[in-house]
Protein backbone atom coordinates (compact mmCIF):
# COMPACT_ATOMS: atom_id res chain seq x y z
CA UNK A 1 21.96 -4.18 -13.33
CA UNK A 2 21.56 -0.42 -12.02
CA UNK A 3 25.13 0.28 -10.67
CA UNK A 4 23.45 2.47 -7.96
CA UNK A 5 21.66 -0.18 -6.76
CA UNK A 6 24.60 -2.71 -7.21
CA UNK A 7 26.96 0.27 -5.30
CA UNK A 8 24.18 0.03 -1.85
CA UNK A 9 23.93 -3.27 -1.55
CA UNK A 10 27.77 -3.42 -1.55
CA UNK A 11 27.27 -1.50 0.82
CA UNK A 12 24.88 -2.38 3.28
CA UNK A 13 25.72 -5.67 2.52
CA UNK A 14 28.99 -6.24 3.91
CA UNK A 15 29.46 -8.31 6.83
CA UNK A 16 28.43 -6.22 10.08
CA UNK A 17 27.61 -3.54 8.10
CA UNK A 18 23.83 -3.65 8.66
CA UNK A 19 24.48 -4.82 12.48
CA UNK A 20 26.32 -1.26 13.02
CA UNK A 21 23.52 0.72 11.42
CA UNK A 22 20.70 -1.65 13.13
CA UNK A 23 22.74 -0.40 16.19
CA UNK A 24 22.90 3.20 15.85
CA UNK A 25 19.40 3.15 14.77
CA UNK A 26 18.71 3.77 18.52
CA UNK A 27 20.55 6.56 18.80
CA UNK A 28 24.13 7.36 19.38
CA UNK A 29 26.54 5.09 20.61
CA UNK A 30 30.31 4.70 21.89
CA UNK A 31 32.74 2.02 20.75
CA UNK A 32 32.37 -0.23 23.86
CA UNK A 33 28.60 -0.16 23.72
CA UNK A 34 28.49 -1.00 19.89
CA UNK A 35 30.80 -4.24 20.96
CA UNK A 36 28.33 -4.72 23.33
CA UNK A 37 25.36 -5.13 20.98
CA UNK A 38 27.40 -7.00 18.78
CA UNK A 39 29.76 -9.24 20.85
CA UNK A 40 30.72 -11.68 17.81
CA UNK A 41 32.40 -8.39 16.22
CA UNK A 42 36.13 -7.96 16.81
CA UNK A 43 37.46 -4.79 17.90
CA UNK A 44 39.55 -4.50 14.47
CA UNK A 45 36.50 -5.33 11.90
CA UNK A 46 34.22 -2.73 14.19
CA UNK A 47 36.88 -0.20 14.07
CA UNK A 48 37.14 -0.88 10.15
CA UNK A 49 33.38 -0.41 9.78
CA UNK A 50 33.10 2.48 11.30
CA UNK A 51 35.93 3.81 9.04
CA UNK A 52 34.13 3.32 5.70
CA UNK A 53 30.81 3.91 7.11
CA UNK A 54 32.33 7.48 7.97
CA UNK A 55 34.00 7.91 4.74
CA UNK A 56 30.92 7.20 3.07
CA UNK A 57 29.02 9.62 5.36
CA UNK A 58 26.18 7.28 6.60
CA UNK A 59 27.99 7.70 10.30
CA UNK A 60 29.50 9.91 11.89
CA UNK A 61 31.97 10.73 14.82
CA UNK A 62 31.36 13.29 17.53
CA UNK A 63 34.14 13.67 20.28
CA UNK A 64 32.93 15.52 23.51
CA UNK A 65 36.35 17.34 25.01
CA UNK A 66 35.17 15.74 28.46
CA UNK A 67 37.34 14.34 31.36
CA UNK A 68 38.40 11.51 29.85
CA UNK A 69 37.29 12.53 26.39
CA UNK A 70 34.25 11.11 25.23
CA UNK A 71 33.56 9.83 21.77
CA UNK A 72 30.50 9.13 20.43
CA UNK A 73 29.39 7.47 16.84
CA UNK A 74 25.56 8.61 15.14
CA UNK A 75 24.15 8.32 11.55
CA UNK A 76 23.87 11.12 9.54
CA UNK A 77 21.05 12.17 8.01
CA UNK A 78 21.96 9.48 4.94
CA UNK A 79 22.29 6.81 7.57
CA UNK A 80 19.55 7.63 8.99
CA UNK A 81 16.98 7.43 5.74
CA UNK A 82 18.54 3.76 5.85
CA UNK A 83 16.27 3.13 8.60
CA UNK A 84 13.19 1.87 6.20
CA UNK A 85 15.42 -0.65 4.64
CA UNK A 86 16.70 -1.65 7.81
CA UNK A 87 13.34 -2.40 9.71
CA UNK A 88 12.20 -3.73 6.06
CA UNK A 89 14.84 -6.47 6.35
CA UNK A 90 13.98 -6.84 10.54
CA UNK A 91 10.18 -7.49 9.34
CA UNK A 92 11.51 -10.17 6.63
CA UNK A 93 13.44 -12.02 9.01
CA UNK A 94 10.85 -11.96 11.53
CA UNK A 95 8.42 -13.64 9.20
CA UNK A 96 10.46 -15.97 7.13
CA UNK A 97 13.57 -16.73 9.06
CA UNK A 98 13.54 -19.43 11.49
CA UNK A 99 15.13 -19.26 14.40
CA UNK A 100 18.21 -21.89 15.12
């Protein structure tokens, strides 16, 4: 197997991984709307997330030195060429997956 290919889909995926992404696909976001979009998510596995996303630079975080400070989360340009694969896997499940 090509261990680039094996490394991204270790990547994108990991649980909630693809969620986050599918998320910020929309544009940027803050931490409470994220939760929003994905209430199943704990606070501590969304936090992590965002952590290796950021470390991996496919996100990245943009504080605003507002009254209270305002943080926001975006992808990078390499999260955001993630966006074909994304909507490639949205079009899949729209076809093939059934819905429960």
């Amino acid at each position: 197997m090509c261990p680039k290919y094996e490394a991204s889909i270790d990547i994108i995926g990991k649980k909630w991984t693809g969620l986050i992404i599918r998320v910020l696909l929309d544009g940027p976001k803050r931490f409470k709307d994220m939760k929003e979009q994905i209430p199943n998510m704990s606070d501590k596995m969304l936090t992590d997330r965002i952590k290796e996303l950021e470390a991996l630079d496919i996100i990245v975080r943009n504080v605003y030195p507002e009254t209270p400070v305002r943080i926001e989360y975006a992808l990078t340009p390499k999260g955001q060429d993630l966006r074909v694969v994304i909507e490639a896997i949205q079009n899949w499940g729209e076809r093939w997956m059934l819905t429960p």
